[in-house]
Protein backbone atom coordinates (compact mmCIF):
# COMPACT_ATOMS: atom_id res chain seq x y z
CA UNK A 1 10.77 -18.82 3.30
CA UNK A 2 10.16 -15.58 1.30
CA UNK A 3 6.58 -14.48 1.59
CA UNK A 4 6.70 -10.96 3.14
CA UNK A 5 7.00 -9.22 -0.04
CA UNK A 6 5.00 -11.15 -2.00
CA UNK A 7 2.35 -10.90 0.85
CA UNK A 8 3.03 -7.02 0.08
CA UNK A 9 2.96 -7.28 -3.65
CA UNK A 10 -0.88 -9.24 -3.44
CA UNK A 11 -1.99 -6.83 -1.08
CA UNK A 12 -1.04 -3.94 -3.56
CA UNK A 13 -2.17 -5.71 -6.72
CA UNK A 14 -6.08 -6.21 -4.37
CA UNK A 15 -6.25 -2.53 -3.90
CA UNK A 16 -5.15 -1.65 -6.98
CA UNK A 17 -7.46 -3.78 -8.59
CA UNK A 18 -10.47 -2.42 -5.96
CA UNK A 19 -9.36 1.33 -7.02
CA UNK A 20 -9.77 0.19 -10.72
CA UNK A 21 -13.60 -1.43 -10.26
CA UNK A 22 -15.07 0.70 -7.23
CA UNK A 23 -13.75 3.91 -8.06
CA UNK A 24 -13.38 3.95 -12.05
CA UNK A 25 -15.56 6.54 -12.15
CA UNK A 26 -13.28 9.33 -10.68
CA UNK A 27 -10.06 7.67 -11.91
CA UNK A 28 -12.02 8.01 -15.73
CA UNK A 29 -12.57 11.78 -14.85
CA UNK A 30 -9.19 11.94 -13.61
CA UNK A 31 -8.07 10.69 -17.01
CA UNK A 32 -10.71 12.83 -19.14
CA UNK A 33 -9.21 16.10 -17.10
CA UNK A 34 -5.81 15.73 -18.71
CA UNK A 35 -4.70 14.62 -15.35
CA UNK A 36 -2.66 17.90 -14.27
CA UNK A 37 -3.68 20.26 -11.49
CA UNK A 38 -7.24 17.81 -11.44
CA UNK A 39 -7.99 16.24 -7.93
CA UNK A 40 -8.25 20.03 -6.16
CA UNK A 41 -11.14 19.33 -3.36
CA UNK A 42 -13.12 16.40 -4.69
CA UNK A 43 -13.43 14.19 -2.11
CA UNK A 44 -13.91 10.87 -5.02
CA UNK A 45 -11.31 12.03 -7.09
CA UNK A 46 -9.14 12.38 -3.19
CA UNK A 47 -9.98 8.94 -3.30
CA UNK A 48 -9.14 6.98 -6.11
CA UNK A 49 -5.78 9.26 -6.35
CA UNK A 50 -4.72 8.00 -2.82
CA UNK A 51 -5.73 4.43 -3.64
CA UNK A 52 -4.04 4.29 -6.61
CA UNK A 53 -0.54 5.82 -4.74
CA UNK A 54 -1.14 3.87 -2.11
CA UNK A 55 -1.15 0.40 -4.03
CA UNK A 56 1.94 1.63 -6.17
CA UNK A 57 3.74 2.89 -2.72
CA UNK A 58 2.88 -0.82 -0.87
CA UNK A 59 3.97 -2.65 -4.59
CA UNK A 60 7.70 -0.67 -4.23
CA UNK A 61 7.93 -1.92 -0.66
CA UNK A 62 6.77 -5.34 -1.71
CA UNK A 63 9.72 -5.36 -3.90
CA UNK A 64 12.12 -4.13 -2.19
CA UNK A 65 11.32 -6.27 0.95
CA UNK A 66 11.47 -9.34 -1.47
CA UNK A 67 14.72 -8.14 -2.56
CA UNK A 68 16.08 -8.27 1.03
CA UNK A 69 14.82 -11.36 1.44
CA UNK A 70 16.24 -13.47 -1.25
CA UNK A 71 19.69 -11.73 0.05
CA UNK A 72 18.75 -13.05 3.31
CA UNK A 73 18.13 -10.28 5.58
CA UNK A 74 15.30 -7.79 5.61
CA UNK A 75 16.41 -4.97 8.48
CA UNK A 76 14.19 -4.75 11.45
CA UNK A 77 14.19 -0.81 11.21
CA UNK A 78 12.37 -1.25 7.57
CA UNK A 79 10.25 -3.56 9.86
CA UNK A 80 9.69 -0.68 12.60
CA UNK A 81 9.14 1.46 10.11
CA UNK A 82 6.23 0.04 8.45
CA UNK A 83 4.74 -1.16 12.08
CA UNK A 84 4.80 2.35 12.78
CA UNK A 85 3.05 3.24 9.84
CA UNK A 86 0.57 0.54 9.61
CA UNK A 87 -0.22 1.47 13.43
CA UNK A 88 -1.13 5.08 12.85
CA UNK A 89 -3.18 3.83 9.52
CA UNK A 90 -5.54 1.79 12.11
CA UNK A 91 -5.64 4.40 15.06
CA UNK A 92 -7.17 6.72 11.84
CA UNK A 93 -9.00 4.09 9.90
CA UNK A 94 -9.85 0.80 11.78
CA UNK A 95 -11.99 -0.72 9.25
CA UNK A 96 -9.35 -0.73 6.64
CA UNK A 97 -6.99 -3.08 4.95
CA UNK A 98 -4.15 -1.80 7.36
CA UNK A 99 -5.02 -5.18 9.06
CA UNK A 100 -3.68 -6.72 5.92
CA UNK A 101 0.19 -5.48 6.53
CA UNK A 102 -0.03 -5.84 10.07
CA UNK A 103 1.63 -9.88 9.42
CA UNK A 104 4.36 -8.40 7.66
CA UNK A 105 4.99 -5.35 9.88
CA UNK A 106 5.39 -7.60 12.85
CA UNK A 107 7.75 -10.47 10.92
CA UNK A 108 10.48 -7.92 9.54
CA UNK A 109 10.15 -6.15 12.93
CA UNK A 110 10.66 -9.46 14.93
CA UNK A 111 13.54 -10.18 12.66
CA UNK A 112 12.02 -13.22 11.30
């Protein structure tokens, strides 16, 4: 059953969509800056720029996982991979959403 990616793909379009409501403010001033050379040391506009890459980073992995999957075989390294990642995310932000791809990270790793 294919549901890794698409697990992926909601959990990208959820903080996409958060990024959009919660932090509209410095994504607007983002946007009213002309966008080049604008984030420099604000710790909002930080923010909303790593939420924002972050959600289009986890959609492109959504994808491609899905991909593998309707082939029929994700790799477990792509699985190792993103356990890795999704490990260090928690060790530096526990109360996160890394708990989110945590499901996934441990399926493709398992192989299953």
């Amino acid at each position: 059953m294919r549901w890794r990616g698409r697990w992926l793909l909601g959990v990208a379009a959820i903080h996409t969509l958060f990024a959009c409501v919660v932090l509209r403010a410095p994504l607007l001033s983002l946007w009213e800056r002309g966008l080049f050379n604008t984030v420099g040391d604000d710790p909002m506009l930080n923010a909303a720029t790593w939420f924002v890459f972050c959600g289009a980073f986890m959609a492109t992995t959504g994808l491609a996982i899905d991909a593998l999957e309707r082939a029929g075989r994700v790799p477990r390294a792509i699985g190792r991979a993103l356990l890795g990642a999704t490990l260090v995310g928690l060790l530096l932000m526990p109360a996160s959403g890394f708990w989110l791809i945590l499901p996934v990270a441990i399926s493709v790793s398992r192989g299953r």
